[in-house]
Protein backbone atom coordinates (compact mmCIF):
# COMPACT_ATOMS: atom_id res chain seq x y z
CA UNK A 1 146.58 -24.58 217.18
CA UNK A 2 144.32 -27.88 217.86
CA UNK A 3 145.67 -30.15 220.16
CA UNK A 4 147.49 -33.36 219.39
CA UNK A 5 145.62 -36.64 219.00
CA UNK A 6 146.74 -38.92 221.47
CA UNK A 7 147.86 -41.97 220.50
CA UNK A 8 146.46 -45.10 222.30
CA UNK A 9 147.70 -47.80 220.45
CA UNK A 10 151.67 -47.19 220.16
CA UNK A 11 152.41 -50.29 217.82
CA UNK A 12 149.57 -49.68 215.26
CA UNK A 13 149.41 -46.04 215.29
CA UNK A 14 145.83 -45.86 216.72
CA UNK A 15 144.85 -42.82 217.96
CA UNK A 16 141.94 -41.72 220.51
CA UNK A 17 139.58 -40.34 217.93
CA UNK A 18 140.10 -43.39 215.48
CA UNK A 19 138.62 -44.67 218.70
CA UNK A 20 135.77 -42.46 220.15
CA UNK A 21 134.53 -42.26 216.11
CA UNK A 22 134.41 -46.31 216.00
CA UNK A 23 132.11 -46.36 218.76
CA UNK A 24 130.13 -43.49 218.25
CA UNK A 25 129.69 -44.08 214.78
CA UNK A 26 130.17 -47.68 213.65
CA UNK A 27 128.81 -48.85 216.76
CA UNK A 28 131.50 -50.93 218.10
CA UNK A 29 131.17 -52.02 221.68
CA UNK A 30 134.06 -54.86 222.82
CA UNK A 31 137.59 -54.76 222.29
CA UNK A 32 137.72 -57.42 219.69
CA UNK A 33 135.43 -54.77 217.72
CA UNK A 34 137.99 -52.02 218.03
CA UNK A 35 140.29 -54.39 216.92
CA UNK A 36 138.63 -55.23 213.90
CA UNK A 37 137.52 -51.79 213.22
CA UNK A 38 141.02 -50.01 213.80
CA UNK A 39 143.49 -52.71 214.40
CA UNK A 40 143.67 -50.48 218.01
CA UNK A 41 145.72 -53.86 220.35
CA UNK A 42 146.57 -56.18 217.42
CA UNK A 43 150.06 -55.39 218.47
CA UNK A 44 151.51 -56.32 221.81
CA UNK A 45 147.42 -55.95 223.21
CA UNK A 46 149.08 -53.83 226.28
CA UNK A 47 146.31 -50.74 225.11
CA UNK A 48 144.09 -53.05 225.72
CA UNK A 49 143.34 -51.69 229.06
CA UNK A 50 143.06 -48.37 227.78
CA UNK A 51 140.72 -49.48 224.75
CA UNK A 52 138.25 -50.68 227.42
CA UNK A 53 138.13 -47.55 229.47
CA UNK A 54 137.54 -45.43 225.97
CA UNK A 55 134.89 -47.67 225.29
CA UNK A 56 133.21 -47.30 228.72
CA UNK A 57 133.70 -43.91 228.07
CA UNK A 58 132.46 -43.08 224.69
CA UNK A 59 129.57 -45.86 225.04
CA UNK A 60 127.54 -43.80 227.20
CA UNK A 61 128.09 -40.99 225.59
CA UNK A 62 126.69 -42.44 222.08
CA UNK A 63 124.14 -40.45 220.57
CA UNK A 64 123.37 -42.42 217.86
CA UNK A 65 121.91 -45.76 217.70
CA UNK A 66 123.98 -49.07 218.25
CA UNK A 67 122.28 -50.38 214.90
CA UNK A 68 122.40 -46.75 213.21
């Protein structure tokens, strides 16, 4: 059984991969980016904090172009 997808946005729904796959993939690289790619902190913005750390994360771990 796969593990569940953590949820990092509680109001929206927003879950770590939505996340990781936005940068990755879409090349998304601030929060207001995440924001406008998943609606990740359009809520209450309190994942906000968490949204930057994913994106520290995930950024250096791109494989793909920014521009791809």
């Amino acid at each position: 059984m796969a593990a569940k997808d953590r949820i990092v946005c509680p109001c929206l729904k927003v879950t770590e991969s939505q996340i990781r796959y936005a940068v990755l993939f879409r090349g998304v690289q601030t929060i207001s980016d995440i924001c406008d790619s998943t609606d990740a902190g359009n809520g209450c913005m309190g994942c906000h904090e968490e949204i930057a750390a994913l994106l520290r994360r995930y950024a250096r771990s791109a494989t793909v172009p920014v521009n791809a």
